[in-house]
PDB file of N, CA and C in Angstrom:
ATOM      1  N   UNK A   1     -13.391 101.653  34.735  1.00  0.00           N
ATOM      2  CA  UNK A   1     -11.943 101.582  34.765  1.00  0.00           C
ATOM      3  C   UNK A   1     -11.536 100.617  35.889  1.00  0.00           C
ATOM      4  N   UNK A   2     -10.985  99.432  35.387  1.00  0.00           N
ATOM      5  CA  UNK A   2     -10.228  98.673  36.535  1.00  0.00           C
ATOM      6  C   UNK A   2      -9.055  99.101  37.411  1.00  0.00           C
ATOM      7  N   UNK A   3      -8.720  98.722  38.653  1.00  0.00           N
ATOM      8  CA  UNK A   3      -7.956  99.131  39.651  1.00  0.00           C
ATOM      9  C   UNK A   3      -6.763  99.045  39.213  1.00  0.00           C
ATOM     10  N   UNK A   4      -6.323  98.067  38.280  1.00  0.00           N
ATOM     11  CA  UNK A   4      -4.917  98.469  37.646  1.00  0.00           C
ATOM     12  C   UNK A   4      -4.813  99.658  36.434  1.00  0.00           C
ATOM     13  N   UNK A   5      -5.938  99.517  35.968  1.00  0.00           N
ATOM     14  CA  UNK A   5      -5.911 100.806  34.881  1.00  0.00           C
ATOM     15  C   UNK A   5      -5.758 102.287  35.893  1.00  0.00           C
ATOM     16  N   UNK A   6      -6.155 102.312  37.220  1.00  0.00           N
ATOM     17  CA  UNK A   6      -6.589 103.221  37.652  1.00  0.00           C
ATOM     18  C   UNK A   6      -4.870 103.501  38.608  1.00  0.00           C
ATOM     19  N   UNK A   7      -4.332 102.616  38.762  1.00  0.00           N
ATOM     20  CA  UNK A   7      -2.765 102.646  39.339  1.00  0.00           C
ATOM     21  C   UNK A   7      -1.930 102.827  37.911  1.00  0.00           C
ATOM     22  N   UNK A   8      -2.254 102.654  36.918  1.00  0.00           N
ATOM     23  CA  UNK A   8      -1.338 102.925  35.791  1.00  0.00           C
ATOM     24  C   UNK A   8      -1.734 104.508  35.474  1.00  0.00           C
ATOM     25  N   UNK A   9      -2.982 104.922  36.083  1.00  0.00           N
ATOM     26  CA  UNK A   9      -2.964 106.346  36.191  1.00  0.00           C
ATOM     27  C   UNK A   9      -2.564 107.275  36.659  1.00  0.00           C
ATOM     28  N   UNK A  10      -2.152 106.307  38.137  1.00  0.00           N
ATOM     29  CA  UNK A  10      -1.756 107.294  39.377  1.00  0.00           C
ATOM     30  C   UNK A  10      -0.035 107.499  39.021  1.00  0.00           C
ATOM     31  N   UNK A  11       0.313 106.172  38.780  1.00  0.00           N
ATOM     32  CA  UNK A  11       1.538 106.421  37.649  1.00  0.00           C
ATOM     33  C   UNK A  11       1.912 107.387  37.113  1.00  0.00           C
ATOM     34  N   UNK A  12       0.937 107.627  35.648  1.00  0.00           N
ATOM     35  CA  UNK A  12       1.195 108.426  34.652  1.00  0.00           C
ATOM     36  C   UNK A  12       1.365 109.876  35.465  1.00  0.00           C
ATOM     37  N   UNK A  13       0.103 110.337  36.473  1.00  0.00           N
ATOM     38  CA  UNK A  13       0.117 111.619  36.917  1.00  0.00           C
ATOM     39  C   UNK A  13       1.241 111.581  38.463  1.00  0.00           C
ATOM     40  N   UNK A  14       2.110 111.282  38.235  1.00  0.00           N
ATOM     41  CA  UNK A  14       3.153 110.870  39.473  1.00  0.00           C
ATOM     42  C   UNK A  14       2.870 111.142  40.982  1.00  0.00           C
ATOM     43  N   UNK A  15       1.763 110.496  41.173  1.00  0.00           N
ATOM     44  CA  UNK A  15       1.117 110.466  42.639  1.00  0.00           C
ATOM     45  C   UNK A  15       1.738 110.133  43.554  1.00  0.00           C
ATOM     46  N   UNK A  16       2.315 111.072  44.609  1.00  0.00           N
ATOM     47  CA  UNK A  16       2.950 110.963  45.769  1.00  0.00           C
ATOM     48  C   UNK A  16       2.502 109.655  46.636  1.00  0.00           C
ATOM     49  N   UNK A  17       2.012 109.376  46.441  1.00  0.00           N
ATOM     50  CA  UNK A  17       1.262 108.348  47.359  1.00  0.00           C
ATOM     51  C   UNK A  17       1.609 106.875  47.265  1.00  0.00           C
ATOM     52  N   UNK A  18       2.106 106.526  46.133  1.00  0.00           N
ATOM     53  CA  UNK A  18       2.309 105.122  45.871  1.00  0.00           C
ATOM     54  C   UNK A  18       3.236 104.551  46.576  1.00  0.00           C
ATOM     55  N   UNK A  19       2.980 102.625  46.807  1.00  0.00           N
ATOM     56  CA  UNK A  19       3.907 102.306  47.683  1.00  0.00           C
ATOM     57  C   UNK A  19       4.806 101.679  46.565  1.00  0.00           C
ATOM     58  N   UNK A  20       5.620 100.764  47.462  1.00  0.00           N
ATOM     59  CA  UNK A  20       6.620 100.258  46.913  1.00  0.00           C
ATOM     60  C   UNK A  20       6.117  99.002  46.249  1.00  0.00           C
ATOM     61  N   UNK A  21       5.232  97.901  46.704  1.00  0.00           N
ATOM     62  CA  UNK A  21       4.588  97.184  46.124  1.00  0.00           C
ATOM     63  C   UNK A  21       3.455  97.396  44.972  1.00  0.00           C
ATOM     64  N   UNK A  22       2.962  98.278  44.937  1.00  0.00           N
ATOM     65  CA  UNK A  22       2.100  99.130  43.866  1.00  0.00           C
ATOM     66  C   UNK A  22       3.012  98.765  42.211  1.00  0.00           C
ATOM     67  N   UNK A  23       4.303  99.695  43.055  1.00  0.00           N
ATOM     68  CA  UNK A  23       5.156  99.616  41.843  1.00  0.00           C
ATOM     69  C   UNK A  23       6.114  98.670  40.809  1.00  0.00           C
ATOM     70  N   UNK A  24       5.948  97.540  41.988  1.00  0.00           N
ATOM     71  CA  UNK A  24       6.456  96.672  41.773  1.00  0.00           C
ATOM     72  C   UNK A  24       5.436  95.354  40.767  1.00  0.00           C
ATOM     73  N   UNK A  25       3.914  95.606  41.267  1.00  0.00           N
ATOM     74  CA  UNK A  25       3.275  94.997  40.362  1.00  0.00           C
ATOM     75  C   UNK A  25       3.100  95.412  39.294  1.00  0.00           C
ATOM     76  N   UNK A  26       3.289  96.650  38.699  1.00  0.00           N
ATOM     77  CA  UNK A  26       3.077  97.617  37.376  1.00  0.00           C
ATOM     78  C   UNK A  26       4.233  96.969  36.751  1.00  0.00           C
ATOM     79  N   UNK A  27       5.481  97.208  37.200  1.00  0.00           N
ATOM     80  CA  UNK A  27       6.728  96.685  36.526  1.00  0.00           C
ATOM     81  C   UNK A  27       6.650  94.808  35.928  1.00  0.00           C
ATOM     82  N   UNK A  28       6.290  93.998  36.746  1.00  0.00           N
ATOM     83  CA  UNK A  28       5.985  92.935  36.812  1.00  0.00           C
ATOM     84  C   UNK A  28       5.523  92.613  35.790  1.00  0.00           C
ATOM     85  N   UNK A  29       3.757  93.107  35.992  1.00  0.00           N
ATOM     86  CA  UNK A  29       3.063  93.173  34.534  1.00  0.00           C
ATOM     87  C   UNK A  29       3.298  93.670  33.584  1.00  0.00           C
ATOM     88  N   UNK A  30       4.359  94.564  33.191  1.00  0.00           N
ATOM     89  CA  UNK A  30       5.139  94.854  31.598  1.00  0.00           C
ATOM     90  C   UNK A  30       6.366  93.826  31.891  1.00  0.00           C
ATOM     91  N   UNK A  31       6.123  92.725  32.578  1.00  0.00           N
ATOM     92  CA  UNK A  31       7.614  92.341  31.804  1.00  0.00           C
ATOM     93  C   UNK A  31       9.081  92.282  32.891  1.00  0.00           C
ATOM     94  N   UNK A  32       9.499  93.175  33.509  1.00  0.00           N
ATOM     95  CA  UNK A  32      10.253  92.935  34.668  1.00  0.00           C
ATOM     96  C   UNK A  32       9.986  92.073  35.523  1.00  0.00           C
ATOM     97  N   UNK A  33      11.435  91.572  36.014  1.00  0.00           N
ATOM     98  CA  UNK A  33      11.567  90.602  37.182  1.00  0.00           C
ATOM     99  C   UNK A  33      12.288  91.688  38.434  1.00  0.00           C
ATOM    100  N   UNK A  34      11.742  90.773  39.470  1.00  0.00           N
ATOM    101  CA  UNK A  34      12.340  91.945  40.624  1.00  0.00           C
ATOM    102  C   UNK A  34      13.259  90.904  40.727  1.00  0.00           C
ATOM    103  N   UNK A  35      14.271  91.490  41.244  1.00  0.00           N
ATOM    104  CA  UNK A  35      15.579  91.014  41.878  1.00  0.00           C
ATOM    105  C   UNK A  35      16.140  91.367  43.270  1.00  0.00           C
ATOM    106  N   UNK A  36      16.157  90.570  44.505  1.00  0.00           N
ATOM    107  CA  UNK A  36      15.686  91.315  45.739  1.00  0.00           C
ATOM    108  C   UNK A  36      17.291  91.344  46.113  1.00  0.00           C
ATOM    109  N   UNK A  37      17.600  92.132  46.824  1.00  0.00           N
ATOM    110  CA  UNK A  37      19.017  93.026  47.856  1.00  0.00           C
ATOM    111  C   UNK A  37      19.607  91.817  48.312  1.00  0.00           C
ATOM    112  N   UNK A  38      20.894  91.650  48.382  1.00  0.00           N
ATOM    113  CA  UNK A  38      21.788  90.779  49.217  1.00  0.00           C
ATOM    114  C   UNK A  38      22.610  91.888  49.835  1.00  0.00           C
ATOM    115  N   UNK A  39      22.921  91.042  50.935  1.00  0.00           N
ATOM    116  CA  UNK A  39      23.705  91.983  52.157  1.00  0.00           C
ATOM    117  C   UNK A  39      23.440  92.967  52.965  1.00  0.00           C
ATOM    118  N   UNK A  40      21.991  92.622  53.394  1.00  0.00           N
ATOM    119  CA  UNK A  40      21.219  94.089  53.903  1.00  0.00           C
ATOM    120  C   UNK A  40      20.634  95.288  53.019  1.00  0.00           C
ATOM    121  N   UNK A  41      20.810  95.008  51.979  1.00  0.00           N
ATOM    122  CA  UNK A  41      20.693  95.996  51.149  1.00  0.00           C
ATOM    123  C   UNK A  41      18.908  96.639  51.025  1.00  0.00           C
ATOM    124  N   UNK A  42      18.163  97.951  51.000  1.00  0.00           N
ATOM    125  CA  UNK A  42      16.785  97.675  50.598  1.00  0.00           C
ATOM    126  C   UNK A  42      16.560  98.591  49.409  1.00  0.00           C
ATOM    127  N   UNK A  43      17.405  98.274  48.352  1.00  0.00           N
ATOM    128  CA  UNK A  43      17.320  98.381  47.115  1.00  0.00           C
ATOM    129  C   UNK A  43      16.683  97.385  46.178  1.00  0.00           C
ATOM    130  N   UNK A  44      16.154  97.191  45.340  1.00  0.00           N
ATOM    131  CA  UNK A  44      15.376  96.147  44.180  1.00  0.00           C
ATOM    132  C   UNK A  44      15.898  96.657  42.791  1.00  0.00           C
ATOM    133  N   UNK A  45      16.293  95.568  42.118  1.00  0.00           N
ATOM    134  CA  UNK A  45      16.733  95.906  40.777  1.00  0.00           C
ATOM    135  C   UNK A  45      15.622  95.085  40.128  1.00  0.00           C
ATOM    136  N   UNK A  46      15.069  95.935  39.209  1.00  0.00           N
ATOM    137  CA  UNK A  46      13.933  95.365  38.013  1.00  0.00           C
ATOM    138  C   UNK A  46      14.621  94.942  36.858  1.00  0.00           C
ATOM    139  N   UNK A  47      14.364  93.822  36.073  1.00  0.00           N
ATOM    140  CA  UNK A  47      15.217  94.313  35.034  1.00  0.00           C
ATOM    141  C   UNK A  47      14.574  93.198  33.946  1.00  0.00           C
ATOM    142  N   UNK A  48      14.468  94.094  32.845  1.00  0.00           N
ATOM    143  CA  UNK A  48      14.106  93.090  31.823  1.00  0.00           C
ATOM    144  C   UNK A  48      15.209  93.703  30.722  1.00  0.00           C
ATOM    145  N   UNK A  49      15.049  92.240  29.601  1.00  0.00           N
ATOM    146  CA  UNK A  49      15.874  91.906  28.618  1.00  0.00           C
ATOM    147  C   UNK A  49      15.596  93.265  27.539  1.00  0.00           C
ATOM    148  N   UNK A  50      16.973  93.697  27.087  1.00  0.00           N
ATOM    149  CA  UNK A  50      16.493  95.030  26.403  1.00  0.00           C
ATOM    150  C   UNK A  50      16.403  96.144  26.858  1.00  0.00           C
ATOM    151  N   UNK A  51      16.193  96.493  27.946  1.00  0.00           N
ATOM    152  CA  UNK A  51      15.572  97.734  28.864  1.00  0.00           C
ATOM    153  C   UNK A  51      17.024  97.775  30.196  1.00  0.00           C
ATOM    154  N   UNK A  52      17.319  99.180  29.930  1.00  0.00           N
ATOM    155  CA  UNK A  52      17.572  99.386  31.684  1.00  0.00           C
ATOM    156  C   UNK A  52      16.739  99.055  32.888  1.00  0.00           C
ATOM    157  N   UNK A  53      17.974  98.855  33.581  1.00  0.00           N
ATOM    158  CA  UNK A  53      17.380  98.154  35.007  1.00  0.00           C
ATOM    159  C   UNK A  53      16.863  99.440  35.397  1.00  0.00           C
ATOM    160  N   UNK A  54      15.936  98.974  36.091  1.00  0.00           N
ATOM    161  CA  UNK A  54      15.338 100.267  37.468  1.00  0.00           C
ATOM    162  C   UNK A  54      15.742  99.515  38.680  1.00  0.00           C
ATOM    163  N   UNK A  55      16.723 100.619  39.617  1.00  0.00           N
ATOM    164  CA  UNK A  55      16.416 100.218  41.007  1.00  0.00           C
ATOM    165  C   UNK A  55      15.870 100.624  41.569  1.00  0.00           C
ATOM    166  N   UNK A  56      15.070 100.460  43.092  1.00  0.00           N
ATOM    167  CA  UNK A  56      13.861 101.321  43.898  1.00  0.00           C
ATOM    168  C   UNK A  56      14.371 100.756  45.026  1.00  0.00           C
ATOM    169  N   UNK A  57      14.660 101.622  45.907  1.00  0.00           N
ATOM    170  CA  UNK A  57      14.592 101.465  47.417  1.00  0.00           C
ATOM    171  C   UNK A  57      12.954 101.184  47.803  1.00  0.00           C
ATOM    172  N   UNK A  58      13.174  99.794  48.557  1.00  0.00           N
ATOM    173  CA  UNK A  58      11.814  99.592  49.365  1.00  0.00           C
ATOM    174  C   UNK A  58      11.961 100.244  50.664  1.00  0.00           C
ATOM    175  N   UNK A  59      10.962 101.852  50.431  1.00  0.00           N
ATOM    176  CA  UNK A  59      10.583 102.610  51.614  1.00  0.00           C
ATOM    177  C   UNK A  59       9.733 103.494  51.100  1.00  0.00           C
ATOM    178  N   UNK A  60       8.629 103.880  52.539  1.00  0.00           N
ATOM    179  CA  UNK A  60       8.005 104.498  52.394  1.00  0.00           C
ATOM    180  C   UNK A  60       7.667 106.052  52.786  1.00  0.00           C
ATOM    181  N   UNK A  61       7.479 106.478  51.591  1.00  0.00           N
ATOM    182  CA  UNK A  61       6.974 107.018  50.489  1.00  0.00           C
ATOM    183  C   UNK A  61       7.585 106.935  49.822  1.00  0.00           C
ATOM    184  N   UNK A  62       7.109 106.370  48.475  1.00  0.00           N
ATOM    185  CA  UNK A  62       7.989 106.342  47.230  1.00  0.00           C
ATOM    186  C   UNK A  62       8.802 107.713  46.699  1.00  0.00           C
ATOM    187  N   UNK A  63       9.966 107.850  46.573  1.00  0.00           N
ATOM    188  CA  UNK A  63      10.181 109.125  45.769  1.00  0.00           C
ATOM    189  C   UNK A  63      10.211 109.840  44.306  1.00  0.00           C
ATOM    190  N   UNK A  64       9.479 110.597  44.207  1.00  0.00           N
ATOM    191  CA  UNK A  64       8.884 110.939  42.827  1.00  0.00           C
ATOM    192  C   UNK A  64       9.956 110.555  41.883  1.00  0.00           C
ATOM    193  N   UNK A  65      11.331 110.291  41.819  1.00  0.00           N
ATOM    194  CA  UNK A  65      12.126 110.272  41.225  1.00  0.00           C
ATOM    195  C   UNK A  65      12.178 109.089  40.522  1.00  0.00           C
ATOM    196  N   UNK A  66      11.494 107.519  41.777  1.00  0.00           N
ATOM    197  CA  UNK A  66      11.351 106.205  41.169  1.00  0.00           C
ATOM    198  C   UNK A  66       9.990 106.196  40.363  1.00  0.00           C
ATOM    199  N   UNK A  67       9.157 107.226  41.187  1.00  0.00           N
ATOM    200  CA  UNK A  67       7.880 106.820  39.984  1.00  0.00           C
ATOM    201  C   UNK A  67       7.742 107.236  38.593  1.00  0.00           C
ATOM    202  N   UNK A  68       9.036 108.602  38.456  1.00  0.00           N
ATOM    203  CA  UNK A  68       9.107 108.653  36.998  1.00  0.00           C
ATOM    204  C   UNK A  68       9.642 108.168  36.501  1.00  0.00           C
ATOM    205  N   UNK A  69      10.873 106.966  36.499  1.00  0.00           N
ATOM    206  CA  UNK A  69      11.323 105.997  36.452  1.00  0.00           C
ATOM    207  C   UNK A  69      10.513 105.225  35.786  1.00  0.00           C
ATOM    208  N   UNK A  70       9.710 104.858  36.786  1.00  0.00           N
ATOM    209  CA  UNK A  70       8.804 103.718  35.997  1.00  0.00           C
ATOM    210  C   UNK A  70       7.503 104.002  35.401  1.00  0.00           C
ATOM    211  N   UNK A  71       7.470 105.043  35.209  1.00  0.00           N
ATOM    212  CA  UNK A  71       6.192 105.674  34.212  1.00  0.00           C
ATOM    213  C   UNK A  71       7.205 105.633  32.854  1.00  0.00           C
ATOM    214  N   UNK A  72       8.133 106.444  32.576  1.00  0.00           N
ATOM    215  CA  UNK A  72       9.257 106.676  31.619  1.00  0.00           C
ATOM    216  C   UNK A  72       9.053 104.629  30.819  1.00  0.00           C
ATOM    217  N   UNK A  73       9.285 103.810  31.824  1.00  0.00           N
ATOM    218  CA  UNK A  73       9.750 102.620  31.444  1.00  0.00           C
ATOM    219  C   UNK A  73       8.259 102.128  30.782  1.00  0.00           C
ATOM    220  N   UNK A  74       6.673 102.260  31.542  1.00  0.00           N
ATOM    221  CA  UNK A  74       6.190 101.683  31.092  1.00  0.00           C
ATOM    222  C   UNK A  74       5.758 103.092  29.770  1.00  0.00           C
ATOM    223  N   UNK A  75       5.779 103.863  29.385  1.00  0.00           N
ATOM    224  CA  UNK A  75       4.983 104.610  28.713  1.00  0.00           C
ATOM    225  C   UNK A  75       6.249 104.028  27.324  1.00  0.00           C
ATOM    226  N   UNK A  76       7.924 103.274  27.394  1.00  0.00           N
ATOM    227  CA  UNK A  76       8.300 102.981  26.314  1.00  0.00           C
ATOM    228  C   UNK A  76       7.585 101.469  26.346  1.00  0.00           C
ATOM    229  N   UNK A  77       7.217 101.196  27.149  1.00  0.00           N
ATOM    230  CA  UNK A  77       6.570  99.561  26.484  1.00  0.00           C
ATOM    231  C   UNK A  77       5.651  99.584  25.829  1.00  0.00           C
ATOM    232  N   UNK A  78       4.584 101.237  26.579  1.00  0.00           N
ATOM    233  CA  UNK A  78       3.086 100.947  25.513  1.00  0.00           C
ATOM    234  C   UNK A  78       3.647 101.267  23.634  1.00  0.00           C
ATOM    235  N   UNK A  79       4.715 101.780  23.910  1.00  0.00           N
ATOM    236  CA  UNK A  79       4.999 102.588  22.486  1.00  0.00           C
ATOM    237  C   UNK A  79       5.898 101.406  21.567  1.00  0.00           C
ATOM    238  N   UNK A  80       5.930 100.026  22.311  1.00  0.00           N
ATOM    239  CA  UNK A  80       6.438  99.764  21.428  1.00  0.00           C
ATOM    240  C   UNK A  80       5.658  98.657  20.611  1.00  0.00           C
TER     241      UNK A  80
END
C-alpha cells in the first residue's frame, strides 16, 4: 500500500492526527484548487467545478469536522 493510499485511509477512518497540508494534497489530487485567505484570514477555500467548496482553517490539529468534510467529498468522487 502506497503512502497516499495509506493517507486516503487515515481519511476514510477520520484520524485525529492529520495536518492541514495532508489534506490539502488529498483534495488537490481529486481535483480541487486551494484558494488561499486575503486579509489575514487562515481559512482555505477548495473548490472545484460542480462540487461545494470546502473551507479548512489552516491549524493545528485538524478538526474532525474538516476531515469529514473531505472524506464525504472524496468518497463522492470515487462514486462517480
Amino acid at each position: 500500500m502506497s503512502k497516499f493510499d495509506k493517507l486516503i485511509q487515515r481519511i476514510k477512518n477520520l484520524d485525529k492526527g492529520l495536518r492541514f497540508d495532508e489534506l490539502k494534497k488529498v483534495l488537490e489530487a481529486h481535483g480541487y484548487t486551494a484558494h488561499s485567505p486575503r486579509g489575514g484570514s487562515s481559512h482555505y477555500t477548495f473548490r472545484k467545478a460542480g462540487h461545494i467548496p470546502i473551507t479548512i482553517p489552516k491549524h493545528e490539529p485538524i478538526k474532525t469536522i474538516y476531515v469529514l468534510m473531505v472524506k464525504e467529498a472524496i468518497e463522492g468522487d470515487d462514486a462517480e
